[in-house]
Protein backbone atom coordinates (compact mmCIF):
# COMPACT_ATOMS: atom_id res chain seq x y z
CA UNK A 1 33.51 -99.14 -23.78
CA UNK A 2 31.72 -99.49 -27.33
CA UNK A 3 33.05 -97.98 -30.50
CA UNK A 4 29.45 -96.75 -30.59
CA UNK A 5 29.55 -95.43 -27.04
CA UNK A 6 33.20 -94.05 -27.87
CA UNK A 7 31.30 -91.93 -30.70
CA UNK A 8 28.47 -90.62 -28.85
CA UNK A 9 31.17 -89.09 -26.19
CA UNK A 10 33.57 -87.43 -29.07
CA UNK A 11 30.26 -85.88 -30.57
CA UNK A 12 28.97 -84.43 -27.18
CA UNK A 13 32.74 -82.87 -26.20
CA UNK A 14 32.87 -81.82 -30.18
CA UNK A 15 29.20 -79.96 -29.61
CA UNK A 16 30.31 -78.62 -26.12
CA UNK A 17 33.61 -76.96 -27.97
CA UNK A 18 31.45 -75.38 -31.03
CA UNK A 19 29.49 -73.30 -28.09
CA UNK A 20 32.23 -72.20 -26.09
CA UNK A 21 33.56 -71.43 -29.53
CA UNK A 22 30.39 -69.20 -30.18
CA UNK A 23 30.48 -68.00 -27.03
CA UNK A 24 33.92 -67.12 -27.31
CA UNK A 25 32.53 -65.05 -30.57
CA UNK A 26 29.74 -63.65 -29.13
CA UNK A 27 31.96 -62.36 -26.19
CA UNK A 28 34.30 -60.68 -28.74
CA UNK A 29 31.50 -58.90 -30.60
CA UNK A 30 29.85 -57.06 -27.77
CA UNK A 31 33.82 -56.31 -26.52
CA UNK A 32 34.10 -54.65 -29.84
CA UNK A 33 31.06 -53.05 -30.11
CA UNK A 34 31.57 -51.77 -26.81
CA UNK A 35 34.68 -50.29 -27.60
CA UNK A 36 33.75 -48.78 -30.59
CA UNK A 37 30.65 -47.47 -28.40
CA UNK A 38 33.41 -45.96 -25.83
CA UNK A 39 35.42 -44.26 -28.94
CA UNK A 40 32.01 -42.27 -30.09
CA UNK A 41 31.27 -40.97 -26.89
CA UNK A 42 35.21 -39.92 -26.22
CA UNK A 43 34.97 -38.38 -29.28
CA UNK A 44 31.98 -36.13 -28.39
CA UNK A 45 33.65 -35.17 -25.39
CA UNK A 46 36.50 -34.08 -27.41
CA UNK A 47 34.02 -32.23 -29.23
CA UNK A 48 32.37 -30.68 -26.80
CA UNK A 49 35.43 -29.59 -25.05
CA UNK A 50 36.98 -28.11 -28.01
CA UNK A 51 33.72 -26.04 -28.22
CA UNK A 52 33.95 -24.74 -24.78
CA UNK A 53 37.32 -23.57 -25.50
CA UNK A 54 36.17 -22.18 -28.52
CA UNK A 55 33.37 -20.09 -26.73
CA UNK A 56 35.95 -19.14 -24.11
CA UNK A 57 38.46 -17.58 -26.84
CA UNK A 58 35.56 -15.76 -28.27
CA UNK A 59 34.31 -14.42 -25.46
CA UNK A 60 37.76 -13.09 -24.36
CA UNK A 61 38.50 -11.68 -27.47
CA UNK A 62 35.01 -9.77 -27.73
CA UNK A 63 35.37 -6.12 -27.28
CA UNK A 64 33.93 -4.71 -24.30
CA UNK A 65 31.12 -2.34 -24.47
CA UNK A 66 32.20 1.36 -25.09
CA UNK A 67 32.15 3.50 -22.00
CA UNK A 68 30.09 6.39 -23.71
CA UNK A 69 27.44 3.71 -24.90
CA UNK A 70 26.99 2.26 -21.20
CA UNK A 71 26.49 5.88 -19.37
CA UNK A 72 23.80 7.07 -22.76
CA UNK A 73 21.72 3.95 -21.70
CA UNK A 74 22.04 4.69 -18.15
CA UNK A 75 21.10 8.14 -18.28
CA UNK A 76 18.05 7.31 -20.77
CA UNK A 77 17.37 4.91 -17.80
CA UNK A 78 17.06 7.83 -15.43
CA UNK A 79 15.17 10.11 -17.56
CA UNK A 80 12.43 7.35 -19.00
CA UNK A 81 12.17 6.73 -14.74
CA UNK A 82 11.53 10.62 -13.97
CA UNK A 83 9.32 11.25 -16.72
CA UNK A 84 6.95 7.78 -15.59
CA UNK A 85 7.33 9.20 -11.80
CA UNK A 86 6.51 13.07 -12.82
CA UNK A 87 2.89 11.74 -14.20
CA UNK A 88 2.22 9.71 -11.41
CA UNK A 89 3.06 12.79 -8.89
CA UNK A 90 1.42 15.78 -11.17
CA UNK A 91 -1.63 13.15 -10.72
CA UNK A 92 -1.14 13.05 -6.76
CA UNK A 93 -0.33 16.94 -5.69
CA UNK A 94 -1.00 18.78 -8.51
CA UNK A 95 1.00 21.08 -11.73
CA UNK A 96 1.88 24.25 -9.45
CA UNK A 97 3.13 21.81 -6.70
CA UNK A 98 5.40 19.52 -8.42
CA UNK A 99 6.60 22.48 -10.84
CA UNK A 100 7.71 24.02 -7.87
CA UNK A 101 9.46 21.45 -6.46
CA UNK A 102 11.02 19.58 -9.47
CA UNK A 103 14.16 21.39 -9.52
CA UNK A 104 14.81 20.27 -6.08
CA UNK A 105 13.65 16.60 -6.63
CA UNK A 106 16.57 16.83 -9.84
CA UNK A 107 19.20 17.78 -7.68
CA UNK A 108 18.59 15.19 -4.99
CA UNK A 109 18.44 12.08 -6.99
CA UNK A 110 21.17 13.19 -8.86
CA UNK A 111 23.49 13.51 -5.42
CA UNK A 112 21.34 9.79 -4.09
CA UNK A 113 19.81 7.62 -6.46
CA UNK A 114 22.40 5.12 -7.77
CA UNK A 115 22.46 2.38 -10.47
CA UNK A 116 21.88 -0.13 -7.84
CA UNK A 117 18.41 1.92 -6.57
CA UNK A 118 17.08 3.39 -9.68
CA UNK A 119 13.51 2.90 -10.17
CA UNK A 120 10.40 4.77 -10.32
CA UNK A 121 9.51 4.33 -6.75
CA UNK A 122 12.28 5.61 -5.56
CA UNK A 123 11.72 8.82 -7.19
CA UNK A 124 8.30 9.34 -5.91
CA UNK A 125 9.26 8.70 -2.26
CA UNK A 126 12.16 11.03 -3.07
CA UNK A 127 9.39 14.04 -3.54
CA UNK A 128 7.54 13.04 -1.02
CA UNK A 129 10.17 13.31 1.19
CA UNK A 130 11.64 16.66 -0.05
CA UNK A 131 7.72 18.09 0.12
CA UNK A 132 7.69 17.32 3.83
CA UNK A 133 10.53 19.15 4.52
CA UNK A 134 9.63 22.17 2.63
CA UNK A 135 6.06 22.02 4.12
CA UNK A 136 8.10 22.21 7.38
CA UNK A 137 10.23 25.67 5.99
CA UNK A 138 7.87 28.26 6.60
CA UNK A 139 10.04 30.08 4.14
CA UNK A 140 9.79 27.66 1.55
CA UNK A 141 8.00 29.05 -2.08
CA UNK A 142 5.47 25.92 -1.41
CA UNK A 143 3.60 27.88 0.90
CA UNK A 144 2.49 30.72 -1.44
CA UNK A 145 0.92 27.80 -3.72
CA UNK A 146 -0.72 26.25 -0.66
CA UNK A 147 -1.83 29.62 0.34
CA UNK A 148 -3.62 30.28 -3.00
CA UNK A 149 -5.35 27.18 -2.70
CA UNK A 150 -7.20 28.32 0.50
CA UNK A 151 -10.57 29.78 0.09
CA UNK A 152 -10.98 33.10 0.66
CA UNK A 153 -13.93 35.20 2.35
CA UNK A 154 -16.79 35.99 0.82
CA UNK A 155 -16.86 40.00 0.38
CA UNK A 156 -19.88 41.74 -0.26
CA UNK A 157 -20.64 43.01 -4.04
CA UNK A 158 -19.72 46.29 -5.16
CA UNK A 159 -22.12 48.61 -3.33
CA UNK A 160 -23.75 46.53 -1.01
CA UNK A 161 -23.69 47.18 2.24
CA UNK A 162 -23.33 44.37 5.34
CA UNK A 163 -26.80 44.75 6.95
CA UNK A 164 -26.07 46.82 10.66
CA UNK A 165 -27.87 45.36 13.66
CA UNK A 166 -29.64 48.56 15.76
CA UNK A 167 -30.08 48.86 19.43
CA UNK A 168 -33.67 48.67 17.77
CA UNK A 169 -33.24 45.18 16.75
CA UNK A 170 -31.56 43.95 19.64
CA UNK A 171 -34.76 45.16 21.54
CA UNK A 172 -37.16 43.37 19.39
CA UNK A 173 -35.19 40.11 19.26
CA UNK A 174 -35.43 39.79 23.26
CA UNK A 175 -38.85 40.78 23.25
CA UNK A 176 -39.39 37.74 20.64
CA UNK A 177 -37.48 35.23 22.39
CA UNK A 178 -39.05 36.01 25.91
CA UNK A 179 -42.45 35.76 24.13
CA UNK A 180 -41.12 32.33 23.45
CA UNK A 181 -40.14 31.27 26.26
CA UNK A 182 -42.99 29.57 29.23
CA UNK A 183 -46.31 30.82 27.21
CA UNK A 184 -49.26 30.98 29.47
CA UNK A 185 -52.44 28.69 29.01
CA UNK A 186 -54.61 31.98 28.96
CA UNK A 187 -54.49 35.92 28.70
CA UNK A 188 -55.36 36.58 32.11
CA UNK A 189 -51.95 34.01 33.41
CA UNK A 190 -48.62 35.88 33.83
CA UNK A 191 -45.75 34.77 31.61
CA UNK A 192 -42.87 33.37 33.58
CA UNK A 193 -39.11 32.51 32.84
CA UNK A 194 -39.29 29.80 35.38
CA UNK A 195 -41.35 26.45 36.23
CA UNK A 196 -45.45 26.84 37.91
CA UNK A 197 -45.72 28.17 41.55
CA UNK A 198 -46.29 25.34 43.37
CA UNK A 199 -49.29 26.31 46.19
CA UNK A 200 -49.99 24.78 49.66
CA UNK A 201 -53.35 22.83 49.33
CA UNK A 202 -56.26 25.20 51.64
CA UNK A 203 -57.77 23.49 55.18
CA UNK A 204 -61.75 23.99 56.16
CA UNK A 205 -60.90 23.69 59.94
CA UNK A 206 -59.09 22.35 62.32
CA UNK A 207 -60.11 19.18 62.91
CA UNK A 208 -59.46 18.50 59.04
CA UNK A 209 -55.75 19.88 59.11
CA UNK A 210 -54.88 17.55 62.31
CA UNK A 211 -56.76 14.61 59.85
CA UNK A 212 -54.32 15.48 56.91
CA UNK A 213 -51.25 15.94 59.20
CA UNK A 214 -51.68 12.36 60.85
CA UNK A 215 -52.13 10.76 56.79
CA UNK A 216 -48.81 12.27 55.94
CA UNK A 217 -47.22 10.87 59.04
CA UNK A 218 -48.66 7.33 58.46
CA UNK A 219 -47.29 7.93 54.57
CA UNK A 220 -44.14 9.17 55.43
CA UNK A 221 -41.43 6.89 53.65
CA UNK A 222 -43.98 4.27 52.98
CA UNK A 223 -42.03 3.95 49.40
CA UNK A 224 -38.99 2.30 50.64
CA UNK A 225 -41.21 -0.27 52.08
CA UNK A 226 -43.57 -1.12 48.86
C-alpha cells in the first residue's frame, strides 16, 4: 500500500468519526430537549393537580346554604306556579267557578304536590280533578254557580196575560185544517179525507162485457213475461 493510498484511508475513517461524533451530538440535543420537554409538562400536571385540590378545599369549606333561604325560594316557587295556573284556569271555567273552588285546590297541593312534581301543569290537572269530583257531590256549593248559569224561562211582563185557547178556537182550527186537507177540483165535488173512489168502468151489452172479460184473461200476468 502507497503512502498516498495510506492517506486517503486515515482521511475517510477521520470523516466517518466527525459524523458519528455529530451524530452523537445531535442525539444528545433532542435527549435533552426532550427531557426538558417532559419536566414542563410534569410541571403542569403538578399544577393542575394542586388546583384541583385547591377547588376541593374550597368547596368543602364553603358554607352550605341556610335552611330558611332554601324553603323562601321554594315556597316563592309554589306561589309564582299557582298564580301562572289561576290565570290560565279563571280563563278556562270562569271567576265564580275557580273562586269557589280555590280553597280546596290550596289544600290539596299542599298535602300532594312535592318539590320533585311542582309545576304549573300539575296544578291545573289538580283542579280539574277536584272539579270532577265536586260536580259528582250533589251537595257540593259548585252546583248553585252552575245552577245560576242556566237560563231561565221566559215569564210574561207585568200585566200581560198568556193568550187562553177557547173551545172556540179549537173548533175553528179543525175546521181550517180539514179545509186543507184533499180540496176538491170543483164546488159541486165532495171533500174527502181519503184517496178518489175508484169506479167499475159501465158495459153497453152483453156481448161487449164477454169481449172485455176474454181481453183481461188474455192480459192476465202478461207483465212477468215482457
Amino acid at each position: 500500500m502507497t503512502e498516498e493510498e495510506m492517506n486517503q484511508k486515515i482521511a475517510e475513517a477521520e470523516e466517518r468519526a466527525s459524523k458519528a461524533e455529530a451524530e452523537v451530538a445531535d442525539l444528545k440535543t433532542q435527549r435533552s430537549n426532550q427531557n426538558s420537554y417532559i419536566t414542563k409538562l410534569e410541571g403542569k400536571v403538578k399544577g393542575l393537580e394542586t388546583q384541583v385540590e385547591t377547588v376541593k378545599t374550597a368547596a368543602n369549606n364553603t358554607p352550605a346554604i341556610a335552611p330558611e333561604i332554601t324553603e323562601y325560594f321554594q315556597k316563592k316557587r309554589r306561589e309564582d306556579y299557582f298564580e301562572q295556573a289561576s290565570v290560565e284556569l279563571i280563563s278556562q271555567v270562569g271567576q265564580e267557578k275557580w273562586d269557589c273552588m280555590k280553597d280546596e285546590l290550596q289544600d290539596f297541593i299542599k298535602l300532594y304536590m312535592t318539590e320533585k312534581n311542582v309545576s304549573v301543569r300539575y296544578i291545573i290537572d289538580s283542579f280539574h280533578l277536584l272539579l270532577g269530583r265536586a260536580l259528582a257531590n250533589p251537595e257540593h256549593p259548585i252546583h248553585k254557580i252552575i245552577g245560576d248559569e242556566q237560563p231561565k224561562p221566559v215569564e210574561p211582563a207585568q200585566g200581560e196575560q198568556p193568550p187562553v185557547v177557547t173551545e172556540s178556537d179549537q173548533d175553528k182550527f179543525r175546521a181550517n185544517l180539514n179545509n186543507m186537507v184533499n180540496r176538491t177540483m170543483t164546488n159541486d165535488d165532495m171533500n174527502q179525507g181519503g184517496p178518489p173512489e175508484v169506479k167499475a168502468p159501465t158495459v153497453a151489452n152483453t156481448q161487449e162485457a164477454m169481449k172485455s172479460f176474454k181481453n183481461r184473461l188474455l192480459n192476465l200476468d202478461s207483465s212477468k213475461f215482457e
